[in-house]
C-alpha atoms as a PDB file:
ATOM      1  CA  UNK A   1      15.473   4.654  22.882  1.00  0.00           C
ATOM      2  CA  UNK A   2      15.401   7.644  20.449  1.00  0.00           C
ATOM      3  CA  UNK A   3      16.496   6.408  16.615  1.00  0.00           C
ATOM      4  CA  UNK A   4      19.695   8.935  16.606  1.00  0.00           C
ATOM      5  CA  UNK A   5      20.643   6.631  19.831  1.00  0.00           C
ATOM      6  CA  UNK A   6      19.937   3.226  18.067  1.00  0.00           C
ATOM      7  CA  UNK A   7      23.265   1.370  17.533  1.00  0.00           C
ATOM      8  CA  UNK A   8      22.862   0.835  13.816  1.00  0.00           C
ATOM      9  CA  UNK A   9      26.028  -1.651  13.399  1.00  0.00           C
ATOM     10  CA  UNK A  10      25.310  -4.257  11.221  1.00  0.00           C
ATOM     11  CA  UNK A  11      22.020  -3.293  11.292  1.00  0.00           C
ATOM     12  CA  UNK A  12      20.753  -6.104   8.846  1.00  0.00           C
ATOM     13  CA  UNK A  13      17.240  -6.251   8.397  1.00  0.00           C
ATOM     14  CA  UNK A  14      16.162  -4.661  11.717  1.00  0.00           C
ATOM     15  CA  UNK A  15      18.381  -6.572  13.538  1.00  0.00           C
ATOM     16  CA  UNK A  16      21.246  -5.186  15.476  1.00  0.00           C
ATOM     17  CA  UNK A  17      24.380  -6.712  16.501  1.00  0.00           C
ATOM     18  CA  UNK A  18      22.985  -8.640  19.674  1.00  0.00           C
ATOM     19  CA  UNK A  19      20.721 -10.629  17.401  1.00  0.00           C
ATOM     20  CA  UNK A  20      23.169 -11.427  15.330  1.00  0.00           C
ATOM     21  CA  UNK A  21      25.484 -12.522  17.690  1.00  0.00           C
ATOM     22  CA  UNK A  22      22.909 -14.810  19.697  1.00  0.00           C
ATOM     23  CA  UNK A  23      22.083 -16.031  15.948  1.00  0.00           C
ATOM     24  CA  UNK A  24      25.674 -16.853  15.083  1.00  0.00           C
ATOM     25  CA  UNK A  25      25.854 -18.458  19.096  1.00  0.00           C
ATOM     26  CA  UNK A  26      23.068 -20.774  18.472  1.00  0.00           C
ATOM     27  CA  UNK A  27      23.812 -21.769  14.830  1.00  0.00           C
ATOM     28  CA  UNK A  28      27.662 -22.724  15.811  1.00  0.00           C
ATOM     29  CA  UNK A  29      26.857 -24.422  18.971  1.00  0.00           C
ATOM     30  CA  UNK A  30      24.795 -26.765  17.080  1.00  0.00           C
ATOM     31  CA  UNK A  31      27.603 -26.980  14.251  1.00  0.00           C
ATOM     32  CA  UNK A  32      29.587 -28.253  16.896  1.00  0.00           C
ATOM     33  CA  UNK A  33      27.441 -30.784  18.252  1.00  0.00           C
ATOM     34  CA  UNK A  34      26.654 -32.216  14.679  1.00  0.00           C
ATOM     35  CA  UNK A  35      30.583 -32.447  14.155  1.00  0.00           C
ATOM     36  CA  UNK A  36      31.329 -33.813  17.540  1.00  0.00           C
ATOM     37  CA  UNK A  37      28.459 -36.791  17.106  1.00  0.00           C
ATOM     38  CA  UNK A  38      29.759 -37.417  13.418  1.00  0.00           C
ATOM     39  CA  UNK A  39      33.466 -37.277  14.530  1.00  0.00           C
ATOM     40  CA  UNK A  40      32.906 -40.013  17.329  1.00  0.00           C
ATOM     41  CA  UNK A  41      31.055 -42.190  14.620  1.00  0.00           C
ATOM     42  CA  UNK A  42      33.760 -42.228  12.381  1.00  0.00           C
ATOM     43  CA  UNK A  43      36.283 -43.065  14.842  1.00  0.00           C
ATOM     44  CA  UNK A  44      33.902 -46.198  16.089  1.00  0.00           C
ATOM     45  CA  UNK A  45      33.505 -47.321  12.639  1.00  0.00           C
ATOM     46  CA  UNK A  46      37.267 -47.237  12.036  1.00  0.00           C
ATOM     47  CA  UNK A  47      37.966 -48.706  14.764  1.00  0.00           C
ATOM     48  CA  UNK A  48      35.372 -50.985  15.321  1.00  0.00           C
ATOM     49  CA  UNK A  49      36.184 -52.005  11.318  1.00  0.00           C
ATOM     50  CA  UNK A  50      40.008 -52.964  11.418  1.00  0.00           C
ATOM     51  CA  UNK A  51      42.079 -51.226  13.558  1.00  0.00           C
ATOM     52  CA  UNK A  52      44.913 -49.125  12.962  1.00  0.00           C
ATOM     53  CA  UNK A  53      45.646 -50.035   9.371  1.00  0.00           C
ATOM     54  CA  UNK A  54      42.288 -48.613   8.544  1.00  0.00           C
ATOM     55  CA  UNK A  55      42.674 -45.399  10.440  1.00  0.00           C
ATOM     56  CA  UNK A  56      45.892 -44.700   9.212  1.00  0.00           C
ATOM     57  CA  UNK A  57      44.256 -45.097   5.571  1.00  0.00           C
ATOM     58  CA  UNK A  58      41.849 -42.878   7.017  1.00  0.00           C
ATOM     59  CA  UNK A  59      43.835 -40.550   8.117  1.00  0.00           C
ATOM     60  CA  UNK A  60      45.743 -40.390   4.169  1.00  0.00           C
ATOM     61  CA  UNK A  61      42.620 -39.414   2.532  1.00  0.00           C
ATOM     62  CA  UNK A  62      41.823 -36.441   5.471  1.00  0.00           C
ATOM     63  CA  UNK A  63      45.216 -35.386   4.570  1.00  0.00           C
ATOM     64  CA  UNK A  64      43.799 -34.316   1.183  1.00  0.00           C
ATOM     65  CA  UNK A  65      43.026 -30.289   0.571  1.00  0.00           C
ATOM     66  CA  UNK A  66      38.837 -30.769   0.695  1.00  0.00           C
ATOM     67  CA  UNK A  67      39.310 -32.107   4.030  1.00  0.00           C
ATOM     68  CA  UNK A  68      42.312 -29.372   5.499  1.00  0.00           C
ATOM     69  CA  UNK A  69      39.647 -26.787   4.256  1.00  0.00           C
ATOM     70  CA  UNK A  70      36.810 -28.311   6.489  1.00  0.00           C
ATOM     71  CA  UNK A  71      39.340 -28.182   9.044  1.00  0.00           C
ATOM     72  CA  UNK A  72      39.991 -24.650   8.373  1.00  0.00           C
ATOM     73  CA  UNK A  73      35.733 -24.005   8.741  1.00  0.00           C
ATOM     74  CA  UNK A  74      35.800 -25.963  12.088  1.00  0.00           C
ATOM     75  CA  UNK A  75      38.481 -23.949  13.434  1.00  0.00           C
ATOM     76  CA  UNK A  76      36.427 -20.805  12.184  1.00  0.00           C
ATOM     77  CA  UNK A  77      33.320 -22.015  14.129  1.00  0.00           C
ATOM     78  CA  UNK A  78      35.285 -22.685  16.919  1.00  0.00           C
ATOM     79  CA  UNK A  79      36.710 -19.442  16.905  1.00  0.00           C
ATOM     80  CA  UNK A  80      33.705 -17.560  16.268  1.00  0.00           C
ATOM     81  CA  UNK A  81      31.843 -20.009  19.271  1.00  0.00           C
ATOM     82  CA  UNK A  82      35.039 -19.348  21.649  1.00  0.00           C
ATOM     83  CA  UNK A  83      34.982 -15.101  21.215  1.00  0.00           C
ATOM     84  CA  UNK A  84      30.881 -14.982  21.384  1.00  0.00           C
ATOM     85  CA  UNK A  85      31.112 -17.236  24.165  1.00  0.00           C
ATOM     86  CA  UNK A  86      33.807 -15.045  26.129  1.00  0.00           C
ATOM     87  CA  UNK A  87      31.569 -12.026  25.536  1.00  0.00           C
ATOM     88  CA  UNK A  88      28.342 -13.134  26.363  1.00  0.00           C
ATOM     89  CA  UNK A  89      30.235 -14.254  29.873  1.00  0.00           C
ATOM     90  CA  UNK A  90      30.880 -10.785  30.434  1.00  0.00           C
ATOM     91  CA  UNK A  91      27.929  -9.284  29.295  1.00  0.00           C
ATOM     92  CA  UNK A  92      25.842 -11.768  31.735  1.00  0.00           C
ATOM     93  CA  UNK A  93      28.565 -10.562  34.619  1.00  0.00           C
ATOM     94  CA  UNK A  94      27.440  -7.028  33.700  1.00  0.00           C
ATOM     95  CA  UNK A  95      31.179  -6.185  33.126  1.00  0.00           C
ATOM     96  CA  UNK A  96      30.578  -5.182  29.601  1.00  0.00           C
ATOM     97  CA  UNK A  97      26.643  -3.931  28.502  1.00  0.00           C
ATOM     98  CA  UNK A  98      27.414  -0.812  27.680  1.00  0.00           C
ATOM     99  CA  UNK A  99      30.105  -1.908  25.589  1.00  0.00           C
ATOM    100  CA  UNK A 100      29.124  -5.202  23.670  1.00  0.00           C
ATOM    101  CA  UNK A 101      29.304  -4.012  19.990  1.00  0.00           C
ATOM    102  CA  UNK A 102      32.958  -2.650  20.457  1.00  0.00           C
ATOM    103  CA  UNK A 103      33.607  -6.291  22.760  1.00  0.00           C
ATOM    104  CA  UNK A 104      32.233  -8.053  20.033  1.00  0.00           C
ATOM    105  CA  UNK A 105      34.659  -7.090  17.397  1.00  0.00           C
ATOM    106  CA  UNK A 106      37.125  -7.136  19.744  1.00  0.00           C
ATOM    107  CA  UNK A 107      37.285 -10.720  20.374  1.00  0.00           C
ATOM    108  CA  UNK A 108      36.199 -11.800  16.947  1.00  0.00           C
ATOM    109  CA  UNK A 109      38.591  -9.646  15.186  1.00  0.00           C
ATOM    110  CA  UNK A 110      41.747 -11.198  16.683  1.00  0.00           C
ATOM    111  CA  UNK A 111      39.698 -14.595  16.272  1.00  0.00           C
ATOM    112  CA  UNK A 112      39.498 -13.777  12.844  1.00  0.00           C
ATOM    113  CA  UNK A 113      43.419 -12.969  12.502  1.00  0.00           C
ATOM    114  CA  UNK A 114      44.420 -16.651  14.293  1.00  0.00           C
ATOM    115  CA  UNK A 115      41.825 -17.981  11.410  1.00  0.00           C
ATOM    116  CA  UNK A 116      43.632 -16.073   9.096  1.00  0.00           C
ATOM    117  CA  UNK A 117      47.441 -16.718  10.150  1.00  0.00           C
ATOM    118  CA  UNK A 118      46.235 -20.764  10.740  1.00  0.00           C
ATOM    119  CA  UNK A 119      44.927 -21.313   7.619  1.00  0.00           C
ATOM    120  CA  UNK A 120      48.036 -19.706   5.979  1.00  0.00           C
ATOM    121  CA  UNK A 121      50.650 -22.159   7.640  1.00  0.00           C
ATOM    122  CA  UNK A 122      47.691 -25.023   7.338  1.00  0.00           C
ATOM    123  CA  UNK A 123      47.241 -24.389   3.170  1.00  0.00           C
ATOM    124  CA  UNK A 124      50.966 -23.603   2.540  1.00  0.00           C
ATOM    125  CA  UNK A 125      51.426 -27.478   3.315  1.00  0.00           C
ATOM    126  CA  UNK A 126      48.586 -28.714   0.515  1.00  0.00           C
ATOM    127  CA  UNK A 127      50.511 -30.674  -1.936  1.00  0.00           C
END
């Protein structure tokens, strides 16, 4: 590939977009794994602890703004996770390869817009 033809978006670093991507791939999907083993802890110990008078005091304190804002950065991950996910399907089906920088935005830019218009009606509820 001649350097005029290199695709130099977000060309951080010698790495292109692809990289990037498979990075950001990797690095949520194991976000998500962490937060799925830690969220099925919790929910033993609660239970396991005293029933539904202790999650429902649980579920007072996650009600707090700290906790709707980790919500907000799991719904981000998912996002971001969901989109990648979507394109690298259609990359691997060959529908998209000459086209995975402008897919790429595609799908994480209206991502990025539910993120935005979610957290909005999830924030303008903090007390």
């Amino acid at each position: 590939m001649r350097p005029e033809e290199r695709d130099t978006t977000l060309d951080v670093g010698g790495y292109r977009l692809g990289m990037w991507s498979f990075l950001g791939q990797r690095f949520t999907g194991l976000l998500l794994t962490f937060y799925l083993f830690l969220h099925l802890f919790i929910i033993a110990q609660v239970t396991r602890a005293g029933g539904p008078v202790t999650f429902s005091a649980l579920a007072r304190v996650l009600e707090r703004p700290p906790y709707l804002y980790l919500d907000l950065g799991l719904v981000a991950v998912v996002l971001f996770h969901a989109a990648n996910g979507v394109r690298l399907i259609l990359f691997e089906l060959n529908m998209a390869a000459r086209s995975q920088g402008r897919l790429f935005w595609w799908l994480v830019g209206p991502a990025g817009l539910i993120l935005l218009l979610g957290g909005a009606v999830l924030l303008a509820g903090v007390r």
